[in-house]
Protein backbone atom coordinates (compact mmCIF):
# COMPACT_ATOMS: atom_id res chain seq x y z
CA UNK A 1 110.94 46.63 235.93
CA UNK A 2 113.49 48.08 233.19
CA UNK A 3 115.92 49.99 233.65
CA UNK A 4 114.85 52.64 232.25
CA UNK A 5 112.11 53.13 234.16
CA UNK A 6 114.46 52.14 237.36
CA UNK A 7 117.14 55.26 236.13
CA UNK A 8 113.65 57.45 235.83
CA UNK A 9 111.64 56.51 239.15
CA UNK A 10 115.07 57.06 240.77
CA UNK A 11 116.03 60.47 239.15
CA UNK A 12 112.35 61.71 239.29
CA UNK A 13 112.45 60.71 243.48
CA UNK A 14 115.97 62.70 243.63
CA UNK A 15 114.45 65.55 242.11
CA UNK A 16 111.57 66.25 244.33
CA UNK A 17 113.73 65.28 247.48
CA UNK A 18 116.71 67.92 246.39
CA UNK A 19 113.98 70.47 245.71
CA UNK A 20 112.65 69.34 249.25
CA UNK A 21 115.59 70.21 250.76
CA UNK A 22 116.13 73.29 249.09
CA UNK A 23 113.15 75.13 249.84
CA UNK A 24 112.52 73.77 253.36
CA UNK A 25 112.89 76.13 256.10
CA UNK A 26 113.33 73.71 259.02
CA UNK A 27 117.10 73.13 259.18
CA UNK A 28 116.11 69.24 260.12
CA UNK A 29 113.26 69.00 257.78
CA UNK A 30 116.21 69.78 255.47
CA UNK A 31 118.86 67.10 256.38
CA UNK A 32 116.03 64.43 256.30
CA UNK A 33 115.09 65.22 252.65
CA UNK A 34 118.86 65.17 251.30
CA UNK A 35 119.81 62.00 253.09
CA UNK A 36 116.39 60.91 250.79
CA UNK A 37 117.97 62.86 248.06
CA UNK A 38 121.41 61.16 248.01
CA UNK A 39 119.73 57.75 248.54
CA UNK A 40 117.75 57.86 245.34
CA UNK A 41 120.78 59.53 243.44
CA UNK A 42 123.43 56.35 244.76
CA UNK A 43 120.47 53.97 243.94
CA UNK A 44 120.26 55.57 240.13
CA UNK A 45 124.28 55.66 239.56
CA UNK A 46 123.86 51.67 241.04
CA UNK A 47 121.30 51.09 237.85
CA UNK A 48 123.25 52.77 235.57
CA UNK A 49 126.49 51.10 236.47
CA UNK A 50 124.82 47.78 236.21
CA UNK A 51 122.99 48.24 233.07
CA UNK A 52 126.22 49.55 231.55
CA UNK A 53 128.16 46.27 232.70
CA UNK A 54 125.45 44.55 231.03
CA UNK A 55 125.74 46.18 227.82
CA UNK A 56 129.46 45.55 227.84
CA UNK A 57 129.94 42.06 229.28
CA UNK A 58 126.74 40.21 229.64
CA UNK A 59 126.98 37.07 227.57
CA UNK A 60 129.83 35.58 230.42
CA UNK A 61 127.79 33.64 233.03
CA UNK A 62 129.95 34.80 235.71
CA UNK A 63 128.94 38.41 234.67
CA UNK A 64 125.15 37.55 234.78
CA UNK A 65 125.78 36.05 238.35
CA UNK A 66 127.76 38.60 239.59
CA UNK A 67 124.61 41.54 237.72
CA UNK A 68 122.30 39.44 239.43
CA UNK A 69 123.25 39.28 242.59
CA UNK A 70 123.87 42.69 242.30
CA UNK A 71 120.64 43.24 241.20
CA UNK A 72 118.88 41.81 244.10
CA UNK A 73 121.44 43.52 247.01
CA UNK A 74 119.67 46.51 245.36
CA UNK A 75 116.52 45.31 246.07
CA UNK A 76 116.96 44.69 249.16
CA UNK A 77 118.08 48.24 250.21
CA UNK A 78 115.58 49.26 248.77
CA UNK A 79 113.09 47.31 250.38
CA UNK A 80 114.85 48.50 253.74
CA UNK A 81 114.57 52.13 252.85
CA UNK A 82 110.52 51.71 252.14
CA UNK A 83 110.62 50.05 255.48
CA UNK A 84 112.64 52.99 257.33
CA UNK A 85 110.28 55.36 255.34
CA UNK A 86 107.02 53.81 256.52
CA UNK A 87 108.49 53.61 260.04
CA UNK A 88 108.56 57.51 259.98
CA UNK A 89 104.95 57.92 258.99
């Protein structure tokens, strides 16, 4: 997947989750959709940040190690959020 269409799945998810949250009436209803909201936004800034290091420094190896592995810790939450999310289904 690129990163753009990581930084727009991610800002498109914050979005509806923020709007979620705003218009909900349920004061728990609420706090469950902005802990969704603030997920999606830390995952996007994560993207950004690591496409930007990219940009800037990724001919070193060490860099492209380092994005990498960085890269696939975001996975992973990510994978554990879908997880938690299916859970409360």
């Amino acid at each position: 997947m690129s990163t753009v269409t990581q930084v727009s799945t991610c800002t498109e998810q914050y979005k509806m989750w923020k709007d979620k949250a705003l218009f909900s009436n349920d004061v728990y209803a609420a706090r469950k959709a902005l802990e969704r909201a603030f997920f999606w936004m830390e995952l996007r800034s994560a993207f950004i940040f690591l496409h930007t290091v990219e940009m800037a420094k990724g001919d070193d190896k060490e860099t492209k190690r380092k994005l990498l592995q960085a890269k696939l810790n975001l996975s992973r939450k990510l994978t554990e959020h879908l997880k938690d999310t299916l859970k409360g289904i």
